[in-house]
Structure formats: C-alpha cells, structure tokens
C-alpha atoms as a PDB file:
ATOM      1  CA  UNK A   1      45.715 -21.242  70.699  1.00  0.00           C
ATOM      2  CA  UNK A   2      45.921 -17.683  72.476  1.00  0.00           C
ATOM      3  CA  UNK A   3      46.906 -15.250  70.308  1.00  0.00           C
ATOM      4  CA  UNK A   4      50.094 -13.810  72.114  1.00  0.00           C
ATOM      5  CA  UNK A   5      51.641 -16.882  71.743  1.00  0.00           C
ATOM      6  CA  UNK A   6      50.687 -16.742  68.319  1.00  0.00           C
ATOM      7  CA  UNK A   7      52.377 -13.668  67.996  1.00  0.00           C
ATOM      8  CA  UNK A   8      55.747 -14.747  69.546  1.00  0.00           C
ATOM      9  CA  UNK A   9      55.317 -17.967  67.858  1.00  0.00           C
ATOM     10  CA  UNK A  10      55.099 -15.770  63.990  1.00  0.00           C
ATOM     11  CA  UNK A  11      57.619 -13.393  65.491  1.00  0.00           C
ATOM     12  CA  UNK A  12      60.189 -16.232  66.307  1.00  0.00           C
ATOM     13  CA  UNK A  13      59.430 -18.028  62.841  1.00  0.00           C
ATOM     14  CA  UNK A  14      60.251 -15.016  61.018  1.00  0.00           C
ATOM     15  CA  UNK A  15      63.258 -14.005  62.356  1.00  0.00           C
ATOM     16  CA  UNK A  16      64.623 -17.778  61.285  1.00  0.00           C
ATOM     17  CA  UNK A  17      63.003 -17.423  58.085  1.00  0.00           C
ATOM     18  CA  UNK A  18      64.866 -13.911  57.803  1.00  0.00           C
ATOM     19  CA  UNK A  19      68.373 -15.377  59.050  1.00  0.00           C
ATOM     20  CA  UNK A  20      68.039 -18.370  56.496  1.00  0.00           C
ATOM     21  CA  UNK A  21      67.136 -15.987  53.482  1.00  0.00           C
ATOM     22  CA  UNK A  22      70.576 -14.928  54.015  1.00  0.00           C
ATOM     23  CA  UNK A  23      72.633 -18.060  54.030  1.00  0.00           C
ATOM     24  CA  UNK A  24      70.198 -20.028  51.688  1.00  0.00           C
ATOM     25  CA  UNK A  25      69.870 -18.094  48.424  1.00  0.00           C
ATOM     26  CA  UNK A  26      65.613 -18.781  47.201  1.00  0.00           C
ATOM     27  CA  UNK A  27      65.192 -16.263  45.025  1.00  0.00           C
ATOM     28  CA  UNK A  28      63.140 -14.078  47.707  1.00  0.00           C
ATOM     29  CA  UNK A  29      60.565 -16.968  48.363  1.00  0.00           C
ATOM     30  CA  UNK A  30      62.038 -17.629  51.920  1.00  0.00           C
ATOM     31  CA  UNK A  31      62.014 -13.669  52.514  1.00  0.00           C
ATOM     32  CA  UNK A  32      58.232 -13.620  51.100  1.00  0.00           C
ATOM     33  CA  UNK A  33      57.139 -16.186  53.579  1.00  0.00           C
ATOM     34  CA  UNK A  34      59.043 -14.747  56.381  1.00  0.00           C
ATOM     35  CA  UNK A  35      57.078 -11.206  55.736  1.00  0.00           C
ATOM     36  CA  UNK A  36      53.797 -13.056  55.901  1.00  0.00           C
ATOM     37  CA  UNK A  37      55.021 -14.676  58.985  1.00  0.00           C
ATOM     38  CA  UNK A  38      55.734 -11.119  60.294  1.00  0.00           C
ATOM     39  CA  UNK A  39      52.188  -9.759  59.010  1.00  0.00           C
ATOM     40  CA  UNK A  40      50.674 -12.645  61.236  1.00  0.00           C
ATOM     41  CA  UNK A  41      52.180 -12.153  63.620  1.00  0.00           C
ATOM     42  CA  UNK A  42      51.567  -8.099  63.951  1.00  0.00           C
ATOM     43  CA  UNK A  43      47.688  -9.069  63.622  1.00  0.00           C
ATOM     44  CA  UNK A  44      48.005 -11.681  66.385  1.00  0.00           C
ATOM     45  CA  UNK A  45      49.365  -9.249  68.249  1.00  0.00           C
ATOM     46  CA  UNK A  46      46.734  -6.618  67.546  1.00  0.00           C
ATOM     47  CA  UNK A  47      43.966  -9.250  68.132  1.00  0.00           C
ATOM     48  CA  UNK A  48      45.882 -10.312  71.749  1.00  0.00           C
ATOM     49  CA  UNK A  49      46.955  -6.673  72.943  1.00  0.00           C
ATOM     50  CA  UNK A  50      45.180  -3.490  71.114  1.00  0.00           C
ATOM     51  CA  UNK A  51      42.299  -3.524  73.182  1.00  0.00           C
ATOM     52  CA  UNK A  52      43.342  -4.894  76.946  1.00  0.00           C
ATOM     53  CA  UNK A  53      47.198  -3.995  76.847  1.00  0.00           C
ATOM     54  CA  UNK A  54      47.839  -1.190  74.154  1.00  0.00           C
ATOM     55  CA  UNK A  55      51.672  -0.910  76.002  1.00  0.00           C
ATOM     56  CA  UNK A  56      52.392  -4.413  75.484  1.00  0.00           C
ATOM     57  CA  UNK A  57      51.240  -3.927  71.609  1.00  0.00           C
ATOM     58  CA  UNK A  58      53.470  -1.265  71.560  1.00  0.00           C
ATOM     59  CA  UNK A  59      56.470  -2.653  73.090  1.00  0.00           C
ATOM     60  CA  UNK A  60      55.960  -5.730  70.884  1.00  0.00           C
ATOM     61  CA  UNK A  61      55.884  -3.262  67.945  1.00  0.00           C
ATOM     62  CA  UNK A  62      59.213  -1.629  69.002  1.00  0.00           C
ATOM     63  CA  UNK A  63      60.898  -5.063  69.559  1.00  0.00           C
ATOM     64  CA  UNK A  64      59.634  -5.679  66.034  1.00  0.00           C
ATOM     65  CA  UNK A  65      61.025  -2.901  64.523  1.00  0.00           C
ATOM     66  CA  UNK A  66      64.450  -4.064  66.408  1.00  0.00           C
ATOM     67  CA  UNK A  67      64.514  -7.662  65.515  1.00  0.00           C
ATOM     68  CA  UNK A  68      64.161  -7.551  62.419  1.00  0.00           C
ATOM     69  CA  UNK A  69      67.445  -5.137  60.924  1.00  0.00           C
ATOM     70  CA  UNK A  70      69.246  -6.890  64.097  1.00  0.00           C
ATOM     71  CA  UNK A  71      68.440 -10.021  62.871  1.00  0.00           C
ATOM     72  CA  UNK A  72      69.365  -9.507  59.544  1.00  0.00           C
ATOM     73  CA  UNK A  73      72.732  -7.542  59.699  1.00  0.00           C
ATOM     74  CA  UNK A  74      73.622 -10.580  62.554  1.00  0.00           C
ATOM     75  CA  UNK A  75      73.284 -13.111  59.613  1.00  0.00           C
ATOM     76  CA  UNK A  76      74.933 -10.717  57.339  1.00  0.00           C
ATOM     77  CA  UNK A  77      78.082 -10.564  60.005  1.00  0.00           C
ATOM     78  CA  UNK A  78      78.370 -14.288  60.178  1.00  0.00           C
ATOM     79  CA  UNK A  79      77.808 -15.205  56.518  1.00  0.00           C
ATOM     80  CA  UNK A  80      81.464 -14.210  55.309  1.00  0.00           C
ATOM     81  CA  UNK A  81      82.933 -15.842  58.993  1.00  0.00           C
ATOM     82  CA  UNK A  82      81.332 -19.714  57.856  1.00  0.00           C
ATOM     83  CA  UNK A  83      82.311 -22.268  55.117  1.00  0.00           C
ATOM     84  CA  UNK A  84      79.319 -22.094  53.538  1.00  0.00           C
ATOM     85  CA  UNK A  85      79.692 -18.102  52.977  1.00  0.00           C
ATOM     86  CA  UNK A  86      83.204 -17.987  52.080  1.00  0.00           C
ATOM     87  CA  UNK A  87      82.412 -20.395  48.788  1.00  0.00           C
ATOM     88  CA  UNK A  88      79.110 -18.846  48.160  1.00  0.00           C
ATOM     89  CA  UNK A  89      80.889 -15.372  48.789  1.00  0.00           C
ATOM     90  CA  UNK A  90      83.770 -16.334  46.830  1.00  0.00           C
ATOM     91  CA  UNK A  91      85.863 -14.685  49.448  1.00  0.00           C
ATOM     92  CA  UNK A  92      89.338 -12.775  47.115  1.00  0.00           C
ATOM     93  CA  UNK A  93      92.443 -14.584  47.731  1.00  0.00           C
ATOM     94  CA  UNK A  94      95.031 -13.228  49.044  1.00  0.00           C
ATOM     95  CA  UNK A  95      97.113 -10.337  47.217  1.00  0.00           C
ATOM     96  CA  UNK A  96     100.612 -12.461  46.725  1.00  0.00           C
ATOM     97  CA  UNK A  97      97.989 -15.304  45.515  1.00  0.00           C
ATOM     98  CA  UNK A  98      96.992 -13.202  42.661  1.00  0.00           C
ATOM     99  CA  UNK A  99     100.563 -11.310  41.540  1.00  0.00           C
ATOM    100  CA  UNK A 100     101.656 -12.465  38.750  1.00  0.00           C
ATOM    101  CA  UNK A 101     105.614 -13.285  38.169  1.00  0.00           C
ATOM    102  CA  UNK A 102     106.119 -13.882  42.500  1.00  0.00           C
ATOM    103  CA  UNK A 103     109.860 -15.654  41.423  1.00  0.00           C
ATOM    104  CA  UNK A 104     110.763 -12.691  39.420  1.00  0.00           C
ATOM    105  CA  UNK A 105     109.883  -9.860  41.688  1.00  0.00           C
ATOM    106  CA  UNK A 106     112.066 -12.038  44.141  1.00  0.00           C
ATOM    107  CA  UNK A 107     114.747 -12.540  42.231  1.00  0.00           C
ATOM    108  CA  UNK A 108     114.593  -8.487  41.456  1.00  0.00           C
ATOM    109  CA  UNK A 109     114.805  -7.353  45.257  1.00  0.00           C
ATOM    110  CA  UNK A 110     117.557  -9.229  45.631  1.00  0.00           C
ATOM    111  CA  UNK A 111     119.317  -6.971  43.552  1.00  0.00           C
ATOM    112  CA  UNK A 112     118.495  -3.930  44.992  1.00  0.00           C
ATOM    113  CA  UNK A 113     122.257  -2.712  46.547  1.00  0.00           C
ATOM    114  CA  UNK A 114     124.131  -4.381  43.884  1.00  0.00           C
ATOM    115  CA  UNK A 115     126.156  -2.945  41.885  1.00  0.00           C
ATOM    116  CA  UNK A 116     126.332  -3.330  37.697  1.00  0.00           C
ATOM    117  CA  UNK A 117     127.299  -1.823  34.284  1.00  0.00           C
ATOM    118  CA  UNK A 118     124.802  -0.357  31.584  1.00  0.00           C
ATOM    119  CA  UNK A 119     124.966  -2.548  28.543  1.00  0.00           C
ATOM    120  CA  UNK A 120     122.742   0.211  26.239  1.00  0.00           C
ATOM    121  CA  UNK A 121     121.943   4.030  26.430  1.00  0.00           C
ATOM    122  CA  UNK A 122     119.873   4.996  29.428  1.00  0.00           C
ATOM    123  CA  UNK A 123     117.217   6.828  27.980  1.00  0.00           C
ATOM    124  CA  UNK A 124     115.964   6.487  30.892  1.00  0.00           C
ATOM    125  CA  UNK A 125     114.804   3.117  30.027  1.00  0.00           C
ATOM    126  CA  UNK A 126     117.340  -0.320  28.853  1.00  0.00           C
ATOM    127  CA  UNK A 127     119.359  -2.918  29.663  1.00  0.00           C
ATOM    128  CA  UNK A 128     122.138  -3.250  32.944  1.00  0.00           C
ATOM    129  CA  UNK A 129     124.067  -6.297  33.680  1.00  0.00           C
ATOM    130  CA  UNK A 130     124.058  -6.977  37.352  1.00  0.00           C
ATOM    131  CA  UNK A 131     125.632 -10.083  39.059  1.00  0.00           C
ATOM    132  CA  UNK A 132     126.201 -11.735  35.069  1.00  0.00           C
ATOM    133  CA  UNK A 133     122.467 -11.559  34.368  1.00  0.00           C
ATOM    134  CA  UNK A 134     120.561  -9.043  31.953  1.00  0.00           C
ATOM    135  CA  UNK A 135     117.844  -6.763  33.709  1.00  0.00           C
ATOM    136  CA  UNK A 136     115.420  -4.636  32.117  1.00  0.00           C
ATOM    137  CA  UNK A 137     116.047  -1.320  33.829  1.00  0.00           C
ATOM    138  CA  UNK A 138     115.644   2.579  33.955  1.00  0.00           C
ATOM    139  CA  UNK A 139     117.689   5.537  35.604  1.00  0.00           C
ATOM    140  CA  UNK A 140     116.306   7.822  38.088  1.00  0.00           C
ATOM    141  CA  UNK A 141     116.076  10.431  35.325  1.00  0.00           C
ATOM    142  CA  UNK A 142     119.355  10.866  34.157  1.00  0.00           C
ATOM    143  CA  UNK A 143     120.681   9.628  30.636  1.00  0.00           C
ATOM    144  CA  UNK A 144     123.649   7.067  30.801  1.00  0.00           C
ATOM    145  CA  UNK A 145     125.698   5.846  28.353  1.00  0.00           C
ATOM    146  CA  UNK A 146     126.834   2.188  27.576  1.00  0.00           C
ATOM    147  CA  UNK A 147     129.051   1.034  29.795  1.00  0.00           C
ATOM    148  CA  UNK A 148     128.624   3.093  32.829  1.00  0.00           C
ATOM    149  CA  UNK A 149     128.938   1.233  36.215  1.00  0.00           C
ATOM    150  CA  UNK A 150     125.260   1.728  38.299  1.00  0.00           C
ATOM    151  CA  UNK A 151     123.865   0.928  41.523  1.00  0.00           C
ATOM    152  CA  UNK A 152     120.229  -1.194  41.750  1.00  0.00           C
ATOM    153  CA  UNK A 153     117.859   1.394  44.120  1.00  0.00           C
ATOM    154  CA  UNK A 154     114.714  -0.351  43.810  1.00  0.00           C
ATOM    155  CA  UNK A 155     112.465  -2.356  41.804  1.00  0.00           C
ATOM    156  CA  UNK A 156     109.490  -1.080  39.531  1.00  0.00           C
ATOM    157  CA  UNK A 157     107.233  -3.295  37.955  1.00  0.00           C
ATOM    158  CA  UNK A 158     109.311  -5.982  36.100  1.00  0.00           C
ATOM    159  CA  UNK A 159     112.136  -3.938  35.777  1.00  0.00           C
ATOM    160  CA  UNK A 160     114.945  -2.061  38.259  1.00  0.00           C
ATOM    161  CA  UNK A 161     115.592   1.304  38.954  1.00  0.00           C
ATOM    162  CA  UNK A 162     119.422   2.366  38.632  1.00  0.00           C
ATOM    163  CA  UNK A 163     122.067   5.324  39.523  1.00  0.00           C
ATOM    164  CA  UNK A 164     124.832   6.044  38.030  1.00  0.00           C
ATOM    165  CA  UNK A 165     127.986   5.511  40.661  1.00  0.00           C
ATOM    166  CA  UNK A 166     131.342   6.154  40.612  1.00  0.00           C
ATOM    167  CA  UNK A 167     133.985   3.513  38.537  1.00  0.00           C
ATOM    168  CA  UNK A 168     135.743   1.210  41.295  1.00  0.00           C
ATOM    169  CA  UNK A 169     139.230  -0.424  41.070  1.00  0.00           C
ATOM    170  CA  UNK A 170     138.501  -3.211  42.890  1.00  0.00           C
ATOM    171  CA  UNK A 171     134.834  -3.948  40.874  1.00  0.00           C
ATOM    172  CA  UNK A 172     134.607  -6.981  38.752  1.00  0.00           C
ATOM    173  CA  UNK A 173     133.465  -6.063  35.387  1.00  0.00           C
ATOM    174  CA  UNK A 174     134.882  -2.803  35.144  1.00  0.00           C
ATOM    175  CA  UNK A 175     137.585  -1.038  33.689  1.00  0.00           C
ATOM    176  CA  UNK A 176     140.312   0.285  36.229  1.00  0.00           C
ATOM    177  CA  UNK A 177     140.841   3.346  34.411  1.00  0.00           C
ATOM    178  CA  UNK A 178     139.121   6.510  35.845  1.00  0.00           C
ATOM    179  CA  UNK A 179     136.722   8.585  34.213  1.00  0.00           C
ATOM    180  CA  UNK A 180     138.267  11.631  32.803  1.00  0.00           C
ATOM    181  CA  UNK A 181     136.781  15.341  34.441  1.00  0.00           C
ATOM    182  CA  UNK A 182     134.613  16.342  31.552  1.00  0.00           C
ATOM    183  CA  UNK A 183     133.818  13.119  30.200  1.00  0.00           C
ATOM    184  CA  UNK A 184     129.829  13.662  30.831  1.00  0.00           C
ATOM    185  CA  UNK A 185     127.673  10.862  28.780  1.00  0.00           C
ATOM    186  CA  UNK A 186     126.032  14.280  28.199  1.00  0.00           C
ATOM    187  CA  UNK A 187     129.122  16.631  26.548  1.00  0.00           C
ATOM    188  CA  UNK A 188     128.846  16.918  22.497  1.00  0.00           C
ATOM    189  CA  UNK A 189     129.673  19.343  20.454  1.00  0.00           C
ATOM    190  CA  UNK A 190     127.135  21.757  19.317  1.00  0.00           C
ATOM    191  CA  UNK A 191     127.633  23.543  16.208  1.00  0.00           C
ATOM    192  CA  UNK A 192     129.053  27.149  16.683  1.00  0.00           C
ATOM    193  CA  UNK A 193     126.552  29.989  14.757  1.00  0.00           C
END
C-alpha cells in the first residue's frame, strides 16, 4: 500500500477513534489506540513526503495539528446535544424541578397585596392572619404589635414580608374604631431619673 494513503488512512482512523473516546467512556484505551493511530500515521507521512514533497509533509502536519483539538471539542459540542450524553452527562433538571415546597410558594404570592392583622408581636419576625389562614411572616423592620392590620409586600423564603397600614372601616376582621394619635406599638413609659 503507498504510504500517503497510509497516512490519510491512520489520520482518518484516529480522528474516529478520538470522536468515540468521547461518547464511549474506555478508560483511555480508545484514546491510547487512537494516539498510535496518529503516530502511524505521522511516520507514514514522513516515509511518503519528507524527502520528495517536504510542503506536503508540512501541510499534512498543520492539518494534524488542526484536526485533532477540532475534532475533539466537535464531539465535546455534540455530546450534551444527544440522548446518549444527556444520561451519561446527567444533564441538571430544571430549577422549578428541584425547589422544594412549589404549592406553598404559590399559595404565598398569591397573597402578596392582601391585606391582614398581626396575631403576635412583630419582632420583626411572627405570625399574620391573611384571608383566615396563619402565615409565618416578618415586617420590613419595624416592630408591630398584636393586632395591627398589615399589608403582604412580598414573599421571602417560606414566609411573607408585611407593612403596617392604616385601620379600615370597611375591612373584615378589624375593629372600626380608629387608632388614637400617640398610640405607637412603640410609646412606654420610661422611668424618670
């Protein structure tokens, strides 16, 4: 057989040794055969080339040096895009997949806008009742006392976020009678020195 052929034949058996050490895991035996396919082939080469054609050596080195990462970050691109890579890849599910307590968080945004009462000190943290269920909740930063009629802002973690709004008539739940001026869940009376 000529050499040069030999060459291209090495060169071409490589490459698909190269391509298959990527989608068939052997432990580097596949890889270790394709790099004595690729020695072969180099000394085929040498053997066909050094001495008549030194430019075609030298091209075929240069489309060695080429093939080879081309061929291998090719297979690398299409391992995660086939069947076959996505179960040996173990590709991550999706993020809603993976969150844990889906129905909750749901049933949480839907309170955001709502309107409830504090059923414990806000410290910031405690509990709110909102639409006859009890939430876990905190206040934007400010303490509350029992009782105090709050608005749902958001939703943080497993629990919502609250602010404190003004008593309404017209509410369900609440007491009609208006909060006195200088009735702060804060005022108490400080000893005197």
């Amino acid at each position: 057989m000529d050499p040069a052929y030999l060459a291209v034949a090495l060169l071409v058996l490589g490459l698909t040794l190269i391509i298959c050490e990527v989608f068939i895991p052997s432990a580097g035996l596949i890889a270790a055969a394709a790099t004595l396919c690729f020695a072969g082939s180099v000394v085929t080469a040498y053997m066909a080339w050094w001495y008549d054609k030194p430019t075609y050596f030298a091209i075929y080195l240069i489309s060695l040096l080429i093939l080879i990462p081309s061929a291998v970050s090719g297979a690398l691109y299409l391992l995660p895009r086939t069947e076959f890579g996505r179960q040996v890849l173990l590709e991550a599910p999706a993020l809603d997949e993976v969150t844990p307590y889906q129905e909750e968080q749901r049933q949480l945004q839907r309170l955001v806008g709502r309107v409830g009462k504090t059923l414990t000190l806000l410290n910031p943290g405690g509990l709110v009742l909102v639409d006859g269920t009890r939430q876990h909740c905190e206040s934007e930063g400010s303490m509350l006392e029992s009782g105090a009629p709050v608005e749902v802002v958001a939703v943080k973690g497993n629990r919502v976020v609250v602010r404190p709004v003004e008593r309404r008539v017209n509410e369900p739940g609440f007491d009609p009678e208006p909060r006195r001026s200088g009735d702060s869940p804060l005022d108490f009376d400080l000893p005197q020195s």
